[in-house]
N, C-alpha and C. Protein backbone atom coordinates (compact mmCIF):
# COMPACT_ATOMS: atom_id res chain seq x y z
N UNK A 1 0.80 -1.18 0.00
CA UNK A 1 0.00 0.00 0.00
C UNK A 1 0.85 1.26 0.00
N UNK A 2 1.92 1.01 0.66
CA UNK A 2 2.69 2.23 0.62
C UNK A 2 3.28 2.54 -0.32
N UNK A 3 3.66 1.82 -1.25
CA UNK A 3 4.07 2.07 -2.70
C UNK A 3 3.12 2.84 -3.42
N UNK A 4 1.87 2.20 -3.37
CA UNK A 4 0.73 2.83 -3.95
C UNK A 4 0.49 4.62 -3.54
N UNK A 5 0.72 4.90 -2.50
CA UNK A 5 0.44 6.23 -1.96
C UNK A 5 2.00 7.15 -2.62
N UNK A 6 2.92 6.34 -2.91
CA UNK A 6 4.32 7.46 -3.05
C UNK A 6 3.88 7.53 -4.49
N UNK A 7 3.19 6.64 -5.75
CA UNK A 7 3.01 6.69 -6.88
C UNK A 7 2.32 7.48 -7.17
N UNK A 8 1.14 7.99 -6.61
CA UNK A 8 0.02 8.81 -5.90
C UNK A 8 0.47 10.06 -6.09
N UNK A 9 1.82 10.33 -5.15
CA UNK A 9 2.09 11.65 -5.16
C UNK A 9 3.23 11.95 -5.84
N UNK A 10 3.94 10.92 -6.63
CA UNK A 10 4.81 11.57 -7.70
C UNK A 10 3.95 12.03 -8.81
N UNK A 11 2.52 11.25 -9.68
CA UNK A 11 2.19 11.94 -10.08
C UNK A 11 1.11 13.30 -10.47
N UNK A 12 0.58 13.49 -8.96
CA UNK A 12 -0.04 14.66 -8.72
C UNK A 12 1.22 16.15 -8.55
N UNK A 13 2.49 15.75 -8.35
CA UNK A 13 3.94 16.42 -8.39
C UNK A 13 3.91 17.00 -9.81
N UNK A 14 3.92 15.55 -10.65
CA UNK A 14 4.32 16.11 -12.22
C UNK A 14 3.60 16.95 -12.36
N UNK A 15 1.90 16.76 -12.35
CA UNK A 15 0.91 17.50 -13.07
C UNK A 15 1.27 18.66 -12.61
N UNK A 16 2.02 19.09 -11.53
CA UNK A 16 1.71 20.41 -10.88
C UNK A 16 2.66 20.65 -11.84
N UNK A 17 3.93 20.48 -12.05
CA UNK A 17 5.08 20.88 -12.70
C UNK A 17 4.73 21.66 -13.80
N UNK A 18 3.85 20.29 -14.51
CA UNK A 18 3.41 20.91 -16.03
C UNK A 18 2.95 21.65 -15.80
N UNK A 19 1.60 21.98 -15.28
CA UNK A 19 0.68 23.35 -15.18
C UNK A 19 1.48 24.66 -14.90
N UNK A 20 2.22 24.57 -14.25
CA UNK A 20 3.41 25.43 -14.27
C UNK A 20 3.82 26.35 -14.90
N UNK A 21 4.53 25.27 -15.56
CA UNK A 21 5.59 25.26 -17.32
C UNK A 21 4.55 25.81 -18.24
N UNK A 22 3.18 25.32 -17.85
CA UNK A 22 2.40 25.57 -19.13
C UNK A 22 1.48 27.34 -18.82
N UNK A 23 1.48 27.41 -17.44
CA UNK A 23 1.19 29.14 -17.20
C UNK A 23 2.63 29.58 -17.26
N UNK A 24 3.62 29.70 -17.25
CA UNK A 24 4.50 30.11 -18.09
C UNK A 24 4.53 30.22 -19.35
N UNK A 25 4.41 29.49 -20.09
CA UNK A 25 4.34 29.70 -21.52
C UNK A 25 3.38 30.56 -21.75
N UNK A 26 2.39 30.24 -20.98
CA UNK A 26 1.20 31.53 -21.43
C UNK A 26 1.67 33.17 -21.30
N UNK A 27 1.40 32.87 -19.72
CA UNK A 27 2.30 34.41 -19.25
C UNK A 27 3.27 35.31 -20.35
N UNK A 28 4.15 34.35 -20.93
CA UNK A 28 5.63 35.05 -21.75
C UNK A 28 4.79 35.17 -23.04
N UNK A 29 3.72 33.86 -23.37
CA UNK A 29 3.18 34.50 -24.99
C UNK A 29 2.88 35.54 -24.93
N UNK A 30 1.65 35.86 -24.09
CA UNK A 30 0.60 37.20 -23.89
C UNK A 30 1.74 38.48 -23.39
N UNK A 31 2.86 38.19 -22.95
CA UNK A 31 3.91 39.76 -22.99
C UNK A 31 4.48 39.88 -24.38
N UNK A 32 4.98 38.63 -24.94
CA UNK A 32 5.17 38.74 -26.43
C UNK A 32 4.12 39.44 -27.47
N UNK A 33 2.93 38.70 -27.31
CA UNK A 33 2.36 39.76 -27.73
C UNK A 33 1.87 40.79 -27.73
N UNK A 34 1.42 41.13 -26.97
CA UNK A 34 1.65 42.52 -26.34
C UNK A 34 2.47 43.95 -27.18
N UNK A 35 3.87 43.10 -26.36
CA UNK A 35 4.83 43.72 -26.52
C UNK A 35 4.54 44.05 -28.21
N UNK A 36 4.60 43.28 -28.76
CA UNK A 36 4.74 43.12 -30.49
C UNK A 36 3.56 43.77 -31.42
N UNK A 37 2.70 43.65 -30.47
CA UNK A 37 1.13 44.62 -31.32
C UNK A 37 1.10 45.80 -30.65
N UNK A 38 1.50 46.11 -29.61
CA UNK A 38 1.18 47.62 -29.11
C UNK A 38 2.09 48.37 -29.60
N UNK A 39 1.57 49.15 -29.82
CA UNK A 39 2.68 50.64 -30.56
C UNK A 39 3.13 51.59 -29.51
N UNK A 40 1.74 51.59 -28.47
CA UNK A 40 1.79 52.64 -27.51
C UNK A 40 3.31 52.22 -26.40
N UNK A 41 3.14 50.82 -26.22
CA UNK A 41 4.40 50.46 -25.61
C UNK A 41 5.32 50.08 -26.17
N UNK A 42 5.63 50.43 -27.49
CA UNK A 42 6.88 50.03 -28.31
C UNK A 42 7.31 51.77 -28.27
N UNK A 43 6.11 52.23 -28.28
CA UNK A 43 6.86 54.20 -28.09
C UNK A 43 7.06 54.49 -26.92
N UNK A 44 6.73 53.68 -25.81
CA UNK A 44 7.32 54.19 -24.48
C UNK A 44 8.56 53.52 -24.51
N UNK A 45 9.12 52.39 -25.10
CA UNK A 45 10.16 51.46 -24.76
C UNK A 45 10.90 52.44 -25.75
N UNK A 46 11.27 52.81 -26.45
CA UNK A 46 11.82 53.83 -27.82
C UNK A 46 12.01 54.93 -26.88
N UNK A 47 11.08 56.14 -26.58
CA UNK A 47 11.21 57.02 -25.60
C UNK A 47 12.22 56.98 -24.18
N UNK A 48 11.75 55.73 -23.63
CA UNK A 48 12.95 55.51 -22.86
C UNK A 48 14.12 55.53 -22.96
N UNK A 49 14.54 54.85 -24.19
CA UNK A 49 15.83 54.65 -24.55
C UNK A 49 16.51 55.57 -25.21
N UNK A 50 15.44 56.71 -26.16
CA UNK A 50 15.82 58.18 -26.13
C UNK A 50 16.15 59.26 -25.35
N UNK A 51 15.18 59.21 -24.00
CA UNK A 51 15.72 60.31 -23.01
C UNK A 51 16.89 60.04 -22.09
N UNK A 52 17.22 58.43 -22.46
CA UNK A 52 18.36 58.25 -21.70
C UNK A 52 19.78 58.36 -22.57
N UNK A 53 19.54 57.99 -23.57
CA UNK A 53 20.99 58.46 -24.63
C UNK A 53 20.84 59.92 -24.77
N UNK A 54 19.87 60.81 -24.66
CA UNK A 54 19.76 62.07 -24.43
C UNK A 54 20.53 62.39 -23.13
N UNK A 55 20.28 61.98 -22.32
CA UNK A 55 20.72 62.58 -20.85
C UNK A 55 22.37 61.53 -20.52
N UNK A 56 22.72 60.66 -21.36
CA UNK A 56 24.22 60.35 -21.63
C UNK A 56 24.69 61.11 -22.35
N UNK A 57 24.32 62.20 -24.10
CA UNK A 57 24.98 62.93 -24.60
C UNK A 57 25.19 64.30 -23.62
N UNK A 58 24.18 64.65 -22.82
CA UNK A 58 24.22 65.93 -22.46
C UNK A 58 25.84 65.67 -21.46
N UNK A 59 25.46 64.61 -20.64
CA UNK A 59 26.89 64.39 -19.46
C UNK A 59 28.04 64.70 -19.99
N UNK A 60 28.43 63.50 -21.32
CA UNK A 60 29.14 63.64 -22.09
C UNK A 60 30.02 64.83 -22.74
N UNK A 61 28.85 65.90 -23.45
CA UNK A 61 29.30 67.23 -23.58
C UNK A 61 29.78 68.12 -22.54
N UNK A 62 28.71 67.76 -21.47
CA UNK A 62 29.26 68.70 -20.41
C UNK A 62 30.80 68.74 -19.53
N UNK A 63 30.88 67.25 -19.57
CA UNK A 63 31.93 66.54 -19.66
C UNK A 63 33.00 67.51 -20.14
N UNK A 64 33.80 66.87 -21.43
CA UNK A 64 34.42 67.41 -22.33
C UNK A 64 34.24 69.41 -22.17
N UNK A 65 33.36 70.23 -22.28
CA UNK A 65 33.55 71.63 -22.27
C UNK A 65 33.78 71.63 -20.64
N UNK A 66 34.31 70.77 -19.89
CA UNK A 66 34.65 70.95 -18.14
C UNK A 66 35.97 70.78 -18.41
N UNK A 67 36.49 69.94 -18.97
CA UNK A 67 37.75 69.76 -19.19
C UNK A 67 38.06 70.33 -19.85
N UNK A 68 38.21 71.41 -20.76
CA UNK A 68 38.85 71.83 -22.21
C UNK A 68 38.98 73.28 -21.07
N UNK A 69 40.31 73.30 -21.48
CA UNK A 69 40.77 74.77 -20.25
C UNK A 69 40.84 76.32 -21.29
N UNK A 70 39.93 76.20 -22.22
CA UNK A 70 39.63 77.21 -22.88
C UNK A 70 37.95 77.52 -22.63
N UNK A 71 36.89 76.74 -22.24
CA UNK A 71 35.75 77.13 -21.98
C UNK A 71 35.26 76.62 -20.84
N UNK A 72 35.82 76.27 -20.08
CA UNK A 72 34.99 75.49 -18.66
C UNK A 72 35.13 76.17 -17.43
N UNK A 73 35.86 77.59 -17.85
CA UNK A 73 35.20 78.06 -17.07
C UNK A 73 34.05 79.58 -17.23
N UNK A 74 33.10 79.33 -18.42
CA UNK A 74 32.23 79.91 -18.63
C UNK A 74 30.65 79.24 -18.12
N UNK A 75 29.90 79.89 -17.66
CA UNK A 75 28.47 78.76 -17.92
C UNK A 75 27.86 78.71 -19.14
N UNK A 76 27.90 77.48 -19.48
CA UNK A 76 27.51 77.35 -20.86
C UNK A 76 26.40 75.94 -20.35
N UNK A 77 24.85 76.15 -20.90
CA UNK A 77 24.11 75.36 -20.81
C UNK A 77 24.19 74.39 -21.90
N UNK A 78 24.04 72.63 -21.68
CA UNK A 78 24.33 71.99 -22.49
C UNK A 78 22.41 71.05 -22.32
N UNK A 79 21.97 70.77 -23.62
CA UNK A 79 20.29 70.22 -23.75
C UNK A 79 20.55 69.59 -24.73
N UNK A 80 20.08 67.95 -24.56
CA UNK A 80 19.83 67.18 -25.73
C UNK A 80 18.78 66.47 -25.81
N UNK A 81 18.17 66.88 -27.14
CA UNK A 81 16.86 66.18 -28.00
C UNK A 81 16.92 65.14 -28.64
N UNK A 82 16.71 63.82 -28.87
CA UNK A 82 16.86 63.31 -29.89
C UNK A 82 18.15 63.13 -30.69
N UNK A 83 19.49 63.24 -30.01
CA UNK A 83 20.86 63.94 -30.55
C UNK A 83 20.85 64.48 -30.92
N UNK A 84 19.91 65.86 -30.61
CA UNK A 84 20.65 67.70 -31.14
C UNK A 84 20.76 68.09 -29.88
N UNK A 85 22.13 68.35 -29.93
CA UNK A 85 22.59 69.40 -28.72
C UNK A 85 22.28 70.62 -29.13
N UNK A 86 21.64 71.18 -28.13
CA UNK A 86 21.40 72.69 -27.95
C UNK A 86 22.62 73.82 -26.85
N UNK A 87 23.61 74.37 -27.24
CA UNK A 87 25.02 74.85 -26.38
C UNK A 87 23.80 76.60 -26.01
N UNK A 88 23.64 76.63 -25.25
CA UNK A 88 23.33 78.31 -24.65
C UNK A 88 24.06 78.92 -23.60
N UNK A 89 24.20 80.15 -23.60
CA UNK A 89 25.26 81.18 -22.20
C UNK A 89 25.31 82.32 -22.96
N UNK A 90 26.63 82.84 -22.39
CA UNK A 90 26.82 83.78 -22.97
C UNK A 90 28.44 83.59 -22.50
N UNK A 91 29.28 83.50 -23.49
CA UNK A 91 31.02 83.92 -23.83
C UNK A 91 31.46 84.68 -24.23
N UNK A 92 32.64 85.32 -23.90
CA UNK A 92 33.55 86.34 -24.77
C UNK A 92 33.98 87.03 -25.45
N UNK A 93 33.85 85.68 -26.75
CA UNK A 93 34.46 85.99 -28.06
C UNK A 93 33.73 84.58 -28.92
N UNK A 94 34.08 85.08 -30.19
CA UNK A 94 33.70 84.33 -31.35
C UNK A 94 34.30 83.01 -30.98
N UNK A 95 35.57 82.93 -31.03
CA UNK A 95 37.02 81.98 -30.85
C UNK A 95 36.23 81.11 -29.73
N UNK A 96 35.97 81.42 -28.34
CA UNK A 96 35.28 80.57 -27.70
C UNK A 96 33.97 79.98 -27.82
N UNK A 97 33.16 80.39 -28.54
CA UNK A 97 32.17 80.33 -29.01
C UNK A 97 32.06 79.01 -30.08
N UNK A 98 32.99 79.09 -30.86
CA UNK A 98 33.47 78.63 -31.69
C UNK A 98 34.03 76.90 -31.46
N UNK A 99 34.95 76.89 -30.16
CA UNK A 99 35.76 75.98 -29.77
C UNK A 99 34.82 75.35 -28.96
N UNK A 100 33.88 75.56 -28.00
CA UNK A 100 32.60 75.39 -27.46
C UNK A 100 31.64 74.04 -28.55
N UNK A 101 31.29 74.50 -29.54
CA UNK A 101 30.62 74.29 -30.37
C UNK A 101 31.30 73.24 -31.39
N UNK A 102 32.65 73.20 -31.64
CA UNK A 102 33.52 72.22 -31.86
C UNK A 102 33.74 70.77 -30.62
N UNK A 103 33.92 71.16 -29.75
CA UNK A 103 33.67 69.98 -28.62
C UNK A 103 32.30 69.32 -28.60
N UNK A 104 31.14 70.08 -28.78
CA UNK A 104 29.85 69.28 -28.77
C UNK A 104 29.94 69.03 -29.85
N UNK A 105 30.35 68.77 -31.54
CA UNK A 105 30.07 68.19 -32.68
C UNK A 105 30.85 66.74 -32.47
N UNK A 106 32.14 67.16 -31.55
CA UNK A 106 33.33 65.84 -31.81
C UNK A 106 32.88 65.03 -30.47
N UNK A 107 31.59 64.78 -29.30
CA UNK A 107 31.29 64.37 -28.70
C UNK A 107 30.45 63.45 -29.24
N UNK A 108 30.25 62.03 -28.73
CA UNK A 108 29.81 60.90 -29.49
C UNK A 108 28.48 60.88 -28.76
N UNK A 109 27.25 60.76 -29.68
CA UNK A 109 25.87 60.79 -29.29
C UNK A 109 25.48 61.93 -29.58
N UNK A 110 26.78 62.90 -30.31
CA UNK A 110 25.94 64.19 -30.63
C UNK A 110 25.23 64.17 -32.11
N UNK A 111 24.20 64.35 -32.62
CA UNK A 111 24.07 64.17 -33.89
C UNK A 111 24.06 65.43 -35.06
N UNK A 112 23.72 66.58 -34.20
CA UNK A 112 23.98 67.97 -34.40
C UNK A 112 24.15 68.83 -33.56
N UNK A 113 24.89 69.86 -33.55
CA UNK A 113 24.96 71.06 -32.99
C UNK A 113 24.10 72.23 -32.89
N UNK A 114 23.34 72.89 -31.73
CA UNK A 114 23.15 73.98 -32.50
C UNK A 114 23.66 75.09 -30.94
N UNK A 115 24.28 75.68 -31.60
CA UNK A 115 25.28 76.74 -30.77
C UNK A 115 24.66 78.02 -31.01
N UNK A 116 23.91 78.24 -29.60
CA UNK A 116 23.37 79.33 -29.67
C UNK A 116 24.27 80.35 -28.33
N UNK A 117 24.98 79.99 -28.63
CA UNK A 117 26.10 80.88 -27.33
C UNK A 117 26.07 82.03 -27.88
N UNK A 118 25.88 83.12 -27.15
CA UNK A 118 26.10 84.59 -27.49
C UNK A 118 27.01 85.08 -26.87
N UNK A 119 27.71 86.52 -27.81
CA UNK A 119 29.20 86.78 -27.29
C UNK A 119 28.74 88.07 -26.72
N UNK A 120 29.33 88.33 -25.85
CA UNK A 120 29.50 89.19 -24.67
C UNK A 120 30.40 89.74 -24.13
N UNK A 121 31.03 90.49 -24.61
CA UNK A 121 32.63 90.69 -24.44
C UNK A 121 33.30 90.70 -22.73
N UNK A 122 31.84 91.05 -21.83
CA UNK A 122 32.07 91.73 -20.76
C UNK A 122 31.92 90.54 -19.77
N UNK A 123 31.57 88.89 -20.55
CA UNK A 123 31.21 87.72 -20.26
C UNK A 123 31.91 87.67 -19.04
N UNK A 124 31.69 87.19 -17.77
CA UNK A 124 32.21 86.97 -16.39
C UNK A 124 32.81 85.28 -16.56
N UNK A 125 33.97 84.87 -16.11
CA UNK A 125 34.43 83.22 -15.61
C UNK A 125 33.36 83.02 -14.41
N UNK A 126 32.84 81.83 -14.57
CA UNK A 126 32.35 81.21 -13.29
C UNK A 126 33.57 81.25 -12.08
N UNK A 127 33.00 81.65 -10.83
CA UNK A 127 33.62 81.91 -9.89
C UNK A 127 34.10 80.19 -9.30
């Protein structure tokens, strides 16, 4: 009899296993599809991955014009869209303006520039 009862519960064990395995498979189809017919969450998953390579180019630039000992120490605002950097402040001279706007083109993730730095002759160094 006791054989009979362990046979019993190995296979009320399996069945559980399968049912399992088999709401799994369901679960992952229905995110597959999902995932694969919705647009609305294929543009949030896209969006995500835009405002974050956005907010890696901006570091990046800001980066690089911190280090370059010709403009870091001006405030120069650095904004990225979609990889267009947007450079705004106010600098000096053309020449910095210039070299500014050269560092955000040669920064990787930038896809365009647009350098709206205005010159100011009377421009102050960040303290």
């Amino acid at each position: 009899m006791k054989t009979l009862e362990s046979s019993d519960a190995g296979r009320s064990c399996g069945g559980l296993v399968v049912a399992v395995l088999l709401l799994v498979v369901v679960i992952g189809g229905a995110i597959y599809y999902f995932h694969s017919r919705s647009p609305s969450l294929q543009n949030a998953f896209r969006s995500l991955k835009e405002s974050s390579q956005d907010a890696a180019t901006t570091s990046k630039v800001r980066t690089a014009l911190f280090l370059s000992k010709r403009v870091s120490a001006f405030d120069i605002k650095v904004k990225t869209s979609q990889g267009e950097v947007t450079l705004t402040g106010q600098v000096p001279s053309e020449e910095i303006k210039a070299v500014a706007g050269a560092i955000a083109r040669d920064t990787s993730g930038a896809k365009q520039v647009h350098n709206e730095l205005t010159v100011h002759p009377a421009a102050e160094r960040n303290p």
